[in-house]
Structures are given as C-alpha cells and as structure tokens.
PDB file of N, CA and C in Angstrom:
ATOM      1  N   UNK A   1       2.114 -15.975 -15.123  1.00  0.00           N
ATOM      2  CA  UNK A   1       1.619 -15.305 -13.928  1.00  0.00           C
ATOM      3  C   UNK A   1       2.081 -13.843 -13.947  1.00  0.00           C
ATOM      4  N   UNK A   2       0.802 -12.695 -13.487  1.00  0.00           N
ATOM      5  CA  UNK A   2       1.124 -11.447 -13.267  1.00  0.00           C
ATOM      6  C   UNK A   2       2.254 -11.249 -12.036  1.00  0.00           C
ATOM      7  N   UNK A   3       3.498 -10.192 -12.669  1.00  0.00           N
ATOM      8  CA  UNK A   3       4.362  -9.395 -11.582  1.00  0.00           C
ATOM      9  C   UNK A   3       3.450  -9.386 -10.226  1.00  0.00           C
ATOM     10  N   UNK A   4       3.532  -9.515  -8.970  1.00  0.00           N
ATOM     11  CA  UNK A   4       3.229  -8.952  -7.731  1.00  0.00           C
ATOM     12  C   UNK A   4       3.037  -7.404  -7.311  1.00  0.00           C
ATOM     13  N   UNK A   5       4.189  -7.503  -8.140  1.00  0.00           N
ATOM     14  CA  UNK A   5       3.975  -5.696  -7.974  1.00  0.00           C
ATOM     15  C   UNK A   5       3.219  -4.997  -8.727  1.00  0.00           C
ATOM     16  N   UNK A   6       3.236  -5.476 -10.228  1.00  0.00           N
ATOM     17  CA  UNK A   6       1.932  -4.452 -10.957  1.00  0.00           C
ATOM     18  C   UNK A   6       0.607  -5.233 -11.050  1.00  0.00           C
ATOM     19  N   UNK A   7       0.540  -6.377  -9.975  1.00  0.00           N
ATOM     20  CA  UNK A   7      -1.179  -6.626  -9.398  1.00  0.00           C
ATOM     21  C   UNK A   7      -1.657  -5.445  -8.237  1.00  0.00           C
ATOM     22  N   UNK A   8      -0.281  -5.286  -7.339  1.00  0.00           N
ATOM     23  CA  UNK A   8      -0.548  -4.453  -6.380  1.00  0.00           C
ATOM     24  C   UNK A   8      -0.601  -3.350  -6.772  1.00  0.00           C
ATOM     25  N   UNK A   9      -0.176  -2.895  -7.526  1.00  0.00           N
ATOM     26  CA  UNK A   9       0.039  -1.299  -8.432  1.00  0.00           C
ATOM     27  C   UNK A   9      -1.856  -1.459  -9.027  1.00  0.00           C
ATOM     28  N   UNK A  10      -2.175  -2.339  -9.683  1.00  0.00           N
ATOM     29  CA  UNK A  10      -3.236  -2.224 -10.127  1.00  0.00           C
ATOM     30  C   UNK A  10      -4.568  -2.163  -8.880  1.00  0.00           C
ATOM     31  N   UNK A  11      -4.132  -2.602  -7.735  1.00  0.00           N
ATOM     32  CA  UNK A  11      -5.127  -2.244  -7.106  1.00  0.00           C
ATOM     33  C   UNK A  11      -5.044  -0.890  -6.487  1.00  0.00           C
ATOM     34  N   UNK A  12      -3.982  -0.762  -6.179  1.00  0.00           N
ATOM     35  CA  UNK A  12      -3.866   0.835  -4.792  1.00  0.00           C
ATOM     36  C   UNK A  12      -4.388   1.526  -6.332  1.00  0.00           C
ATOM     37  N   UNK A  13      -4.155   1.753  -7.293  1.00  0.00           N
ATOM     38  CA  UNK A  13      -4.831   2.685  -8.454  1.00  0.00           C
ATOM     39  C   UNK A  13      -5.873   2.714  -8.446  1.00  0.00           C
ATOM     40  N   UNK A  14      -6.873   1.782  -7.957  1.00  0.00           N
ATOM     41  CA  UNK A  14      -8.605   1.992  -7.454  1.00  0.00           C
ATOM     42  C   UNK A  14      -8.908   2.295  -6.092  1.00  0.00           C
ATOM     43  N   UNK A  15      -7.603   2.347  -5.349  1.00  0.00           N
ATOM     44  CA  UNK A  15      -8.447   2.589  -3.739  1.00  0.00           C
ATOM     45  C   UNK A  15      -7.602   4.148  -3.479  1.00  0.00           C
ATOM     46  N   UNK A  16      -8.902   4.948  -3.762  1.00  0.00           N
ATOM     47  CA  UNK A  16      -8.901   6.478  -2.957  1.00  0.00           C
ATOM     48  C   UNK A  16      -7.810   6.891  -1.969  1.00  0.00           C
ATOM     49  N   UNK A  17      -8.501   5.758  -1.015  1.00  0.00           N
ATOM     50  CA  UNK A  17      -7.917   5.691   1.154  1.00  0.00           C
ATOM     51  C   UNK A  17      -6.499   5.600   0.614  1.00  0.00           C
ATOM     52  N   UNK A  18      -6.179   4.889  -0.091  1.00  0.00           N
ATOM     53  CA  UNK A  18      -4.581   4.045   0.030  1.00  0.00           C
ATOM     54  C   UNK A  18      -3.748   5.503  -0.576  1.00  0.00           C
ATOM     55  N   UNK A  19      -4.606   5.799  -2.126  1.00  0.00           N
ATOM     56  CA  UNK A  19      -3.609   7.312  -2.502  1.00  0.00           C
ATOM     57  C   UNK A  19      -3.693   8.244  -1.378  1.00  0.00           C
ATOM     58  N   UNK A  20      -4.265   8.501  -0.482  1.00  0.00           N
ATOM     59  CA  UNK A  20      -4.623   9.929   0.371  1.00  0.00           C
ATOM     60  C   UNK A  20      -3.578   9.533   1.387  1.00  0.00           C
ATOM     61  N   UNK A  21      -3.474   8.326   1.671  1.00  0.00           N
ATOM     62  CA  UNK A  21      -2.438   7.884   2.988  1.00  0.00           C
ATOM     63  C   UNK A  21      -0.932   7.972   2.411  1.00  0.00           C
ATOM     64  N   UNK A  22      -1.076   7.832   1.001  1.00  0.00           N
ATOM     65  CA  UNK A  22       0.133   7.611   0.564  1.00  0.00           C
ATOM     66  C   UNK A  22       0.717   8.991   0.520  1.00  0.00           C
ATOM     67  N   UNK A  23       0.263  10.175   0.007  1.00  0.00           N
ATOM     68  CA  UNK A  23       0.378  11.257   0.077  1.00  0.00           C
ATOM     69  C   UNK A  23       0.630  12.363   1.239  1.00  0.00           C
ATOM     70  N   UNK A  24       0.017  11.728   2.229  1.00  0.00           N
ATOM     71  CA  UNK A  24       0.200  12.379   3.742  1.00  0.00           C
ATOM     72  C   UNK A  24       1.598  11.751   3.981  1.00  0.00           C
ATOM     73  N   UNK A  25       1.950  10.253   3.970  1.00  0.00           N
ATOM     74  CA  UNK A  25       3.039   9.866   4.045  1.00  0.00           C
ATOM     75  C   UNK A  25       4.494  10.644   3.248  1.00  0.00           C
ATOM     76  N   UNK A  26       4.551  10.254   2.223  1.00  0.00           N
ATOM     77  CA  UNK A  26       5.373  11.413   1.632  1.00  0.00           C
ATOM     78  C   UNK A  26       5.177  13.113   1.677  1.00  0.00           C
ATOM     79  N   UNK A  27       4.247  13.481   2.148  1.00  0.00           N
ATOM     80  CA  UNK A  27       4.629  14.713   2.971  1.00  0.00           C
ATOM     81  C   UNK A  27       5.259  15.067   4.104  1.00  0.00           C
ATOM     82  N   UNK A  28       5.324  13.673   4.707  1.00  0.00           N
ATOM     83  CA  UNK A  28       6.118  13.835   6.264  1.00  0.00           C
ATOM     84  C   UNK A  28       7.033  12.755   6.188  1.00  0.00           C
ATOM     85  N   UNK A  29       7.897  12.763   5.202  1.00  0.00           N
ATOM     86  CA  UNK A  29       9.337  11.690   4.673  1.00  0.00           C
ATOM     87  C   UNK A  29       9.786  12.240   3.865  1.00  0.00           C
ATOM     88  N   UNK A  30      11.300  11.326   3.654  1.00  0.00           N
ATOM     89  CA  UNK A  30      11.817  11.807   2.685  1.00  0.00           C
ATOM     90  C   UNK A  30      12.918  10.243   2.138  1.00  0.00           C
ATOM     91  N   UNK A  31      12.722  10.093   1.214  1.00  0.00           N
ATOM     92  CA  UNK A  31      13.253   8.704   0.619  1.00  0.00           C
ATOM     93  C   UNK A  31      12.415   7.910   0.189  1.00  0.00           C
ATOM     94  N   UNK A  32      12.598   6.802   0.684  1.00  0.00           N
ATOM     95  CA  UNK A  32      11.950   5.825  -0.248  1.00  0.00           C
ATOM     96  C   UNK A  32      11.003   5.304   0.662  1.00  0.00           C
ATOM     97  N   UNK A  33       9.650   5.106   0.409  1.00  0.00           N
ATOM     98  CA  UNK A  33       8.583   4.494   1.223  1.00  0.00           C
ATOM     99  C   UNK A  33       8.125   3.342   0.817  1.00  0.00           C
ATOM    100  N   UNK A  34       8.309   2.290   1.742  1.00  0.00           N
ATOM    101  CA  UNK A  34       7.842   1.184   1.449  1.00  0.00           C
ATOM    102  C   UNK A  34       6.170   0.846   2.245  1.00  0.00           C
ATOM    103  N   UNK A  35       5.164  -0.147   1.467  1.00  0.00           N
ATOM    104  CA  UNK A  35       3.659  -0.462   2.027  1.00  0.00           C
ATOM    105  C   UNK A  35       4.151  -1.454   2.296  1.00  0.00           C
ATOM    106  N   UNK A  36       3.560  -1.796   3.499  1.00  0.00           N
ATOM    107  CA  UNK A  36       3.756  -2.971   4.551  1.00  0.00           C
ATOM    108  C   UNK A  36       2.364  -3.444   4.910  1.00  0.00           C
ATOM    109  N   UNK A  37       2.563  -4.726   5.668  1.00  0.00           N
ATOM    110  CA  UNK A  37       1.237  -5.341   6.494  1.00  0.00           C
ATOM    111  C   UNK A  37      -0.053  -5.562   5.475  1.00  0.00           C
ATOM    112  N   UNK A  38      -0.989  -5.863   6.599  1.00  0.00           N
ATOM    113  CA  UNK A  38      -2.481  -6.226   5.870  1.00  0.00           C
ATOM    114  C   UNK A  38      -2.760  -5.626   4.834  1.00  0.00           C
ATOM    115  N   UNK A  39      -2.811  -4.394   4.553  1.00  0.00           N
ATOM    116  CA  UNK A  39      -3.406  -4.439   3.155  1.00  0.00           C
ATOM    117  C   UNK A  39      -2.947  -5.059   2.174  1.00  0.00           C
ATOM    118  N   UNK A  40      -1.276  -5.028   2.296  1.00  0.00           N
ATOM    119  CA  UNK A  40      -0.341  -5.901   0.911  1.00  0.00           C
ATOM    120  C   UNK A  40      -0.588  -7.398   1.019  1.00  0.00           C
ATOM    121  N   UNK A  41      -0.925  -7.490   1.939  1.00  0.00           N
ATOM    122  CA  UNK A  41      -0.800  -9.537   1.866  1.00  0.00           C
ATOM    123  C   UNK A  41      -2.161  -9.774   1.581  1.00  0.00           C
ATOM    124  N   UNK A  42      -3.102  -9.080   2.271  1.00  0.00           N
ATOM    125  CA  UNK A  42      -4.534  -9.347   1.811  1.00  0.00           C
ATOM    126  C   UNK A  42      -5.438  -8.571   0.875  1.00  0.00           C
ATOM    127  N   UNK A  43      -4.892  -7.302   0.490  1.00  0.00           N
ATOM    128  CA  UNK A  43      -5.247  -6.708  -1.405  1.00  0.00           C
ATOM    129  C   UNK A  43      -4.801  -8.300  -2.227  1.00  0.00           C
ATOM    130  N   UNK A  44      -3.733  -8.579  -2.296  1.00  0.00           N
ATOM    131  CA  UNK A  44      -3.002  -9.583  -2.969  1.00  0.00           C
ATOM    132  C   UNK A  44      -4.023 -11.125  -3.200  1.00  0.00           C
ATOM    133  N   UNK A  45      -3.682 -11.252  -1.525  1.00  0.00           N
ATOM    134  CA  UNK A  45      -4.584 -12.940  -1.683  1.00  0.00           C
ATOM    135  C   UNK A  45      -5.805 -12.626  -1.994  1.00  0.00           C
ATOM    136  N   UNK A  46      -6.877 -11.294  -2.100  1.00  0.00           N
ATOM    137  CA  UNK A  46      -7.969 -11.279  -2.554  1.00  0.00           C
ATOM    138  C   UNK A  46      -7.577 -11.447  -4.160  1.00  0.00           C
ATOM    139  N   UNK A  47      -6.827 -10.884  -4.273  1.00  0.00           N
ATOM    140  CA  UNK A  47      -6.971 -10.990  -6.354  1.00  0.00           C
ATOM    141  C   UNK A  47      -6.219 -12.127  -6.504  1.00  0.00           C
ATOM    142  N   UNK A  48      -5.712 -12.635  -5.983  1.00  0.00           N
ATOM    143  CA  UNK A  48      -4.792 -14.252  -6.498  1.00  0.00           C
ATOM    144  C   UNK A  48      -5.460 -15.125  -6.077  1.00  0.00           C
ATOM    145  N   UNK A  49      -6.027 -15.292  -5.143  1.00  0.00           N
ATOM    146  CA  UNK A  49      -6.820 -16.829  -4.657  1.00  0.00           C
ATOM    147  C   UNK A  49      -8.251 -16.455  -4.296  1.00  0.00           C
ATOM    148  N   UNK A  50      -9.023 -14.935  -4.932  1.00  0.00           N
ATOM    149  CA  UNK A  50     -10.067 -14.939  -4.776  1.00  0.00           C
ATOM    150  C   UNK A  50     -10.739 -14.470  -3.266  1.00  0.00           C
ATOM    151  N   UNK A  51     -10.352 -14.618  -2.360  1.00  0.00           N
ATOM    152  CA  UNK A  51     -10.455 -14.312  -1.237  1.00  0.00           C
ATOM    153  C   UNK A  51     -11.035 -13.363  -0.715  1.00  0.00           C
ATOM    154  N   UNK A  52     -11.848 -13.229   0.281  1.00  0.00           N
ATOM    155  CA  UNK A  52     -12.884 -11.910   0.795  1.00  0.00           C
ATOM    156  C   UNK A  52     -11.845 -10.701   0.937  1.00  0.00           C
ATOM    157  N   UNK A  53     -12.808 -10.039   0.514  1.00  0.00           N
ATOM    158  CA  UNK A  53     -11.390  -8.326   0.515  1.00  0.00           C
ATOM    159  C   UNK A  53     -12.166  -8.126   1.894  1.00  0.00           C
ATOM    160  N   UNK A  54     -11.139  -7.341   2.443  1.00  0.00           N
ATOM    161  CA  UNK A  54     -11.032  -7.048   4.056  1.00  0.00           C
ATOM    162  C   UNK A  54     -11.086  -5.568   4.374  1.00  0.00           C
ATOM    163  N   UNK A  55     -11.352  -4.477   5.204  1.00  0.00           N
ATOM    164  CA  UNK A  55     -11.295  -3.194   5.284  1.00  0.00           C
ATOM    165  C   UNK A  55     -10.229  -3.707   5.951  1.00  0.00           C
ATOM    166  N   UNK A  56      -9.157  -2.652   6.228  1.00  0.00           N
ATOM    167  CA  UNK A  56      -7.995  -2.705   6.818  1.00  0.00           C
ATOM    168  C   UNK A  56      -6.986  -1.605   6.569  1.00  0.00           C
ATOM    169  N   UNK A  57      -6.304  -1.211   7.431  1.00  0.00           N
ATOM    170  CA  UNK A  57      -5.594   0.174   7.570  1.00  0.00           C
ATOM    171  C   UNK A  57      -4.414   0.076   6.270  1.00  0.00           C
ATOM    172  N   UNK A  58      -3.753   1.080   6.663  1.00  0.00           N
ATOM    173  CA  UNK A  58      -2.138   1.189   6.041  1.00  0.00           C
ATOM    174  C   UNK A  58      -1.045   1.014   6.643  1.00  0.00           C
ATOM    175  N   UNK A  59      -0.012   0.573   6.274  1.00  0.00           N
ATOM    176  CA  UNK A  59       1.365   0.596   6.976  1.00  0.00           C
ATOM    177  C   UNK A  59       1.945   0.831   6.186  1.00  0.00           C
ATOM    178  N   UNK A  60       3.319   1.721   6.636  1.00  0.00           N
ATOM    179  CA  UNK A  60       4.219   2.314   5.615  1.00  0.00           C
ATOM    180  C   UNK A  60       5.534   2.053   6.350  1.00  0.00           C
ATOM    181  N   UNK A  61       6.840   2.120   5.510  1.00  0.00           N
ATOM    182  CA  UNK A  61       8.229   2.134   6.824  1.00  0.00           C
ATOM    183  C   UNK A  61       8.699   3.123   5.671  1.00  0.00           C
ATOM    184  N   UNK A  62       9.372   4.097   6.146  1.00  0.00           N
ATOM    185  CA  UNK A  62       9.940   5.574   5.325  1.00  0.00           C
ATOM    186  C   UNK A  62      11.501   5.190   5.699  1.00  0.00           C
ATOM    187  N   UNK A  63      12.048   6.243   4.517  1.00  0.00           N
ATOM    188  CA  UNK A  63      13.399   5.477   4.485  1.00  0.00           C
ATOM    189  C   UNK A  63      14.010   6.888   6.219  1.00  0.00           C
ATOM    190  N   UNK A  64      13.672   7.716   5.982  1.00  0.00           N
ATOM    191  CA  UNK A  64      13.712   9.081   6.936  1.00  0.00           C
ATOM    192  C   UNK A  64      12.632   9.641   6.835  1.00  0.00           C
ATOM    193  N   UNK A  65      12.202  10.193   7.968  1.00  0.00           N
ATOM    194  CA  UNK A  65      11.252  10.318   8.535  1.00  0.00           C
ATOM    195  C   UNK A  65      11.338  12.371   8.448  1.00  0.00           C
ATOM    196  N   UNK A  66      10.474  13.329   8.311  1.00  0.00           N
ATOM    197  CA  UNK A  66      10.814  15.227   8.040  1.00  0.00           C
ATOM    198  C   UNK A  66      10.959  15.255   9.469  1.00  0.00           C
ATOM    199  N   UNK A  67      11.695  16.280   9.912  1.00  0.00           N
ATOM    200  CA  UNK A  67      12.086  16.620  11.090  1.00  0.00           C
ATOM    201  C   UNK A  67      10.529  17.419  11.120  1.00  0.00           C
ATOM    202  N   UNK A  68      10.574  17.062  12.900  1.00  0.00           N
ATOM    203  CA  UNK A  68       9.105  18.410  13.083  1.00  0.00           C
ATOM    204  C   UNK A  68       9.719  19.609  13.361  1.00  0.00           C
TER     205      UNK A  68
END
C-alpha cells in the first residue's frame, strides 16, 4: 500500500485551488502549516476506495500566524 502522504502529495500536485490557497497561507504564517478537514479525508477516500470527488474548501492550522 501507497504512503498517505505521497497519495496526498500526488493529488494537491494536480489541483491549482489547493497550490494558490497554499501560497496565500504561507504568506500570512510563519512555521509549519498543516491541511486539515474535507479536502484531506475526502481527496484521500476518493483515490483509496474510489469514491465521488467532492468540491470542497481548504483548511489549514499554521504553526504562528504574521502579525498584521
């Protein structure tokens, strides 16, 4: 069985939305950013059990957040 993480690595590498969010995110942080919620559980169960892919936002948790 494929790593979890380089299935998920292999998908955010085809979705546009996910790099552009990811990028706004680390412009306004600083540390380590973790992807959270719906897209990770359901990018996933679509490529492991086949499952309808879903439109669905982003979630991120930053390790610190840039001062405004």
């Amino acid at each position: 069985m494929r790593n979890l993480n380089d299935i998920f690595n292999e998908i955010v590498d085809q979705h546009s939305d996910y790099t552009t969010a990811l990028r706004l995110v680390q412009q306004n942080s600083r540390g380590r950013i973790w992807a959270v919620g719906g897209f990770v559980y359901r990018s996933l169960a679509a490529e492991l059990y086949h499952a309808p892919k879903s439109r669905c936002d982003f979630d991120f948790i930053v390790e610190e957040r840039e001062p405004a």
